[in-house]
Protein backbone atom coordinates (compact mmCIF):
# COMPACT_ATOMS: atom_id res chain seq x y z
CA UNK A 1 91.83 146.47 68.09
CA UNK A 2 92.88 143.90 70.91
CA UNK A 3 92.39 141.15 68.21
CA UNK A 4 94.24 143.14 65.59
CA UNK A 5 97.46 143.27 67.89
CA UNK A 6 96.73 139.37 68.82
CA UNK A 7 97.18 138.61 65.48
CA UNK A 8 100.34 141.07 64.36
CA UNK A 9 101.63 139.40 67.34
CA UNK A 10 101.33 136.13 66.06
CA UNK A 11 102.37 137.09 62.67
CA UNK A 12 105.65 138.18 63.96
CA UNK A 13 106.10 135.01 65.92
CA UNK A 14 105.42 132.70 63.06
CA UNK A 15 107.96 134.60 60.96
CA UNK A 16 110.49 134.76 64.11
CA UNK A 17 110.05 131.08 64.19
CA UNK A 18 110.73 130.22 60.11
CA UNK A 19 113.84 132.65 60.45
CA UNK A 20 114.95 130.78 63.12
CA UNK A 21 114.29 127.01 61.14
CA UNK A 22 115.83 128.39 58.02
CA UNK A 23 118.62 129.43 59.81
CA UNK A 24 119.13 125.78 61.67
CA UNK A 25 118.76 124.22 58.08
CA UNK A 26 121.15 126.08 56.61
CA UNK A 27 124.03 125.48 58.84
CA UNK A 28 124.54 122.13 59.86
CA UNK A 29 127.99 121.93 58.80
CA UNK A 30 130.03 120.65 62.66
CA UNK A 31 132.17 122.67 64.50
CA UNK A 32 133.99 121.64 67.50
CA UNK A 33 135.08 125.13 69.79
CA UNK A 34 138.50 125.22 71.83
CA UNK A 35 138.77 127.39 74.60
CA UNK A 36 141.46 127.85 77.37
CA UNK A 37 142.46 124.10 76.06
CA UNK A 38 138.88 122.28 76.84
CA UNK A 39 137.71 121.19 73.65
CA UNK A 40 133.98 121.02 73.31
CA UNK A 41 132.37 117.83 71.34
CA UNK A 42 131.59 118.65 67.25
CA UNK A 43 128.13 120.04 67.33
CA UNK A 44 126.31 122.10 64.49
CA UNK A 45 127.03 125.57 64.32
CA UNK A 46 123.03 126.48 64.66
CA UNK A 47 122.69 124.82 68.02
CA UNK A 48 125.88 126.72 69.10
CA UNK A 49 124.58 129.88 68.11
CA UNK A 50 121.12 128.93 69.20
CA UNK A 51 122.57 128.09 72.62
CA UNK A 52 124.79 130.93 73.07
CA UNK A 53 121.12 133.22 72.23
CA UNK A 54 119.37 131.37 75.43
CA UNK A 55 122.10 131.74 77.85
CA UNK A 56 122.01 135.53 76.74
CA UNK A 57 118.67 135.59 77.36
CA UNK A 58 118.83 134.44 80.64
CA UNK A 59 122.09 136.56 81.59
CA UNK A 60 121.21 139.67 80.18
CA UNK A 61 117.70 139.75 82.38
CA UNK A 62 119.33 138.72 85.39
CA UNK A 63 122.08 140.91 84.93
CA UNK A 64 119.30 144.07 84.52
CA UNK A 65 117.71 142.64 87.71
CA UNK A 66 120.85 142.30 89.69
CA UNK A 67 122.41 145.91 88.69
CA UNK A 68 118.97 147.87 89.40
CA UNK A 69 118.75 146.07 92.59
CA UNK A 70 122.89 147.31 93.95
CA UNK A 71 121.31 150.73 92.45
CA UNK A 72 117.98 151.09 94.29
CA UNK A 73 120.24 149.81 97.92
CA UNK A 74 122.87 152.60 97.12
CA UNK A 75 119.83 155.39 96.41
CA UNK A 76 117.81 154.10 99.40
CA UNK A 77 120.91 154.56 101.73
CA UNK A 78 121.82 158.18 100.17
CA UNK A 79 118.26 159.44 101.64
């Protein structure tokens, strides 16, 4: 059973990992982004997107982390 979810596991990484390189190959057209008047450098539109998915991944955890935290002070003070 253990090796049947090892290898479902892998399975679904594999095919995580051609979505992923199919969607890089398909959209290397350059983009340059303007915001608040800082123009950012033309870079292709899959390693913007691919980008803005890691720093999501790293705010979205901390985030989690930093919210439970404030919650578990304010319920530890209310006993």
């Amino acid at each position: 059973m253990r090796n049947l979810k090892r290898i479902l596991l892998g399975l679904f990484v594999f095919l995580l990992a051609l979505l992923i390189l199919a969607f890089v190959l398909e959209n290397q057209q350059s983009v340059s982004l303007l915001f608040l008047g800082l123009a950012a450098p033309q870079m292709p539109v899959s390693l913007l997107m691919v980008l803005a998915l890691l720093v999501g991944m790293l705010i979205g955890p901390l985030l989690g982390w930093f919210l439970g935290r404030s919650s578990r002070a304010v319920r530890k003070r209310l006993t």
